[in-house]
C-alpha atoms as a PDB file:
ATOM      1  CA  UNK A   1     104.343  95.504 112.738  1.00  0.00           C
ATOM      2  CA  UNK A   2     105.466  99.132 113.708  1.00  0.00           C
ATOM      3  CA  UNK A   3     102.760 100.881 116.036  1.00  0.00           C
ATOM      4  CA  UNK A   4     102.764 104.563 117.548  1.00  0.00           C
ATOM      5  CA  UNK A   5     101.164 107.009 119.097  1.00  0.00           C
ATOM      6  CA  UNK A   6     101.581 110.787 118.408  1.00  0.00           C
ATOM      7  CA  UNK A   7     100.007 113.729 119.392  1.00  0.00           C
ATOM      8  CA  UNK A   8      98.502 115.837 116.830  1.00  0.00           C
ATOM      9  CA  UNK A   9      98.969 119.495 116.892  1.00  0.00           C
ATOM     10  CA  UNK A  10      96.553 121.750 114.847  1.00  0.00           C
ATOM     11  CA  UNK A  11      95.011 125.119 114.051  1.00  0.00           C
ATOM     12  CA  UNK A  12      91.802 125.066 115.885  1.00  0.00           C
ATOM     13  CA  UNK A  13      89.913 126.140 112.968  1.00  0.00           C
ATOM     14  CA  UNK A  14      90.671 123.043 110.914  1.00  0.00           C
ATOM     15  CA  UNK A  15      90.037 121.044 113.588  1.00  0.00           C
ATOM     16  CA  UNK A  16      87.149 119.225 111.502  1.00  0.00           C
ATOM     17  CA  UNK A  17      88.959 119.317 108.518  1.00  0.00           C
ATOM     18  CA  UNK A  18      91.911 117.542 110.283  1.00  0.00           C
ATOM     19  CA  UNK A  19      89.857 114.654 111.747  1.00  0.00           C
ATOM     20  CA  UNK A  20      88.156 114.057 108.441  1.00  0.00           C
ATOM     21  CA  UNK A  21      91.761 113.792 107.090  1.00  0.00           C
ATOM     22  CA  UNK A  22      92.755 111.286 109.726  1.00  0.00           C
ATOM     23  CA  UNK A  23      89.369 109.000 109.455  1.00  0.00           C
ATOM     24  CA  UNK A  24      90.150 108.669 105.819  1.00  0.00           C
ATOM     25  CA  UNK A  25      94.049 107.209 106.551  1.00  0.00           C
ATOM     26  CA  UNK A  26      94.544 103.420 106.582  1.00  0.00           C
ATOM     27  CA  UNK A  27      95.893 102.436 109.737  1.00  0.00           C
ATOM     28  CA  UNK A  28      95.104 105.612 111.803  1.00  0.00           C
ATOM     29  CA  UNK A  29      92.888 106.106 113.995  1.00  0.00           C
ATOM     30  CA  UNK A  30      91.583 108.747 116.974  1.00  0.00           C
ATOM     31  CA  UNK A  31      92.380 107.549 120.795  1.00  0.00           C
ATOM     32  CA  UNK A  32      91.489 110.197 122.395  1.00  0.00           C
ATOM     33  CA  UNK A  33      91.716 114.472 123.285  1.00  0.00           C
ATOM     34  CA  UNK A  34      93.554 116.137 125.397  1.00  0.00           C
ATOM     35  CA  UNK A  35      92.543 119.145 127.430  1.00  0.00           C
ATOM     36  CA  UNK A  36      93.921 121.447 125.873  1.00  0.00           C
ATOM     37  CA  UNK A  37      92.754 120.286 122.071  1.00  0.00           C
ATOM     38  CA  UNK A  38      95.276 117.909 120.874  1.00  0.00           C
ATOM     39  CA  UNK A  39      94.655 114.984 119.155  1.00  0.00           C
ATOM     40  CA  UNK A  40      95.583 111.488 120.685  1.00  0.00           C
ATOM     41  CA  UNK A  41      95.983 108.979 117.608  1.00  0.00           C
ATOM     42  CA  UNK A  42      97.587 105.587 117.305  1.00  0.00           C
ATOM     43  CA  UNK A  43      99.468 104.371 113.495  1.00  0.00           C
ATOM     44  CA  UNK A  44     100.074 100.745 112.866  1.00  0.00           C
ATOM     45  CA  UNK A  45     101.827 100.159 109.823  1.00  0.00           C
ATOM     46  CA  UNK A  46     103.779  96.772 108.450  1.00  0.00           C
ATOM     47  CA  UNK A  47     107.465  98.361 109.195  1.00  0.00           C
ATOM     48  CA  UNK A  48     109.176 101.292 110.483  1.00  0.00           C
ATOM     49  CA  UNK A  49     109.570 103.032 107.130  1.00  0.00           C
ATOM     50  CA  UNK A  50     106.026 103.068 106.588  1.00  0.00           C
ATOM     51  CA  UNK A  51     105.112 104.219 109.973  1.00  0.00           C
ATOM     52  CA  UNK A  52     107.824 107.638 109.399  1.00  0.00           C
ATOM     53  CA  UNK A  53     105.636 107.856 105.483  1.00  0.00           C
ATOM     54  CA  UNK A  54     102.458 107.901 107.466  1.00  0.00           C
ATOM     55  CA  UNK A  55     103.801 110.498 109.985  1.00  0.00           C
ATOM     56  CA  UNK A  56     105.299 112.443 107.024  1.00  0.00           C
ATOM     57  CA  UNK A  57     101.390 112.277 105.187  1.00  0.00           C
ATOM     58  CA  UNK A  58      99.435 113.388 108.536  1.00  0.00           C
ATOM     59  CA  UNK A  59     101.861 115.986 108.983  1.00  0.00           C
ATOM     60  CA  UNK A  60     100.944 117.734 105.370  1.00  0.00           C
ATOM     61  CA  UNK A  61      97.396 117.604 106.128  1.00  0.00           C
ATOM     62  CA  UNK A  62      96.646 121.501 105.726  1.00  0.00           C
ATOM     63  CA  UNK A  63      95.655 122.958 109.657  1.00  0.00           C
ATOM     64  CA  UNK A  64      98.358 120.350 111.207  1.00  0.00           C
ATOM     65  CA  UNK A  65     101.348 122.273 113.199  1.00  0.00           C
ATOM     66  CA  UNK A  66     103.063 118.936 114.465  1.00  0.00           C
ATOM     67  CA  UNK A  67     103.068 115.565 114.515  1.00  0.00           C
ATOM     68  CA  UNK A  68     104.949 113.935 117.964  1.00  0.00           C
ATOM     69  CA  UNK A  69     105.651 110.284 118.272  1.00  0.00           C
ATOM     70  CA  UNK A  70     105.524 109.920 122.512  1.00  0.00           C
ATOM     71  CA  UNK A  71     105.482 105.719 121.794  1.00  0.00           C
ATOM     72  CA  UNK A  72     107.053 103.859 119.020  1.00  0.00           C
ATOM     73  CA  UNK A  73     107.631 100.020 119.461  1.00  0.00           C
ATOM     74  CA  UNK A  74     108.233  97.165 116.845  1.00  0.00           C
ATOM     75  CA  UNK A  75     106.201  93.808 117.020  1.00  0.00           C
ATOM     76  CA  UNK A  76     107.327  90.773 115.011  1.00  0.00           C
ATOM     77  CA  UNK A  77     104.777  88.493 114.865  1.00  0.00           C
ATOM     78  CA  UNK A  78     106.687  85.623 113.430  1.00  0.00           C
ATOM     79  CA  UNK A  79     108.344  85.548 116.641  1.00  0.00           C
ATOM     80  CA  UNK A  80     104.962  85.480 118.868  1.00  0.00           C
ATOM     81  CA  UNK A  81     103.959  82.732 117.006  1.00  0.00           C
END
């Protein structure tokens, strides 16, 4: 399992538009805000690959700027069993 958090840069005006966008991805979802408008979200996806495919999709949503990773870590779960 590959989890991250990234902070979500955007267009104030599509802010709405944006959130829809992220509600309606698999395996995304909205922590928090920060002060200043950014969006706090967390990915999990099965591997690495698909975690840089889901940060590729968000960052083609129309009214994103950027898309920054601040925590990527790997869990295998076949080893915490």
């Amino acid at each position: 399992m590959a989890i991250s958090s990234a902070i979500i840069k955007f267009q104030p005006a599509k802010e709405d538009h944006v959130r829809q966008e992220l509600a309606a991805q698999a395996g995304v979802s909205i922590e928090a805000q920060a002060p200043n408008g950014d969006l706090v979200i967390a990915i999990e996806e099965p591997d690495l690959d698909q975690l840089e495919a889901a940060c590729l999709t968000i960052s083609k949503i129309p009214g994103v700027l950027s898309v920054d990773p601040s925590y990527v870590t790997i869990a295998d779960e076949a080893q915490d069993t």
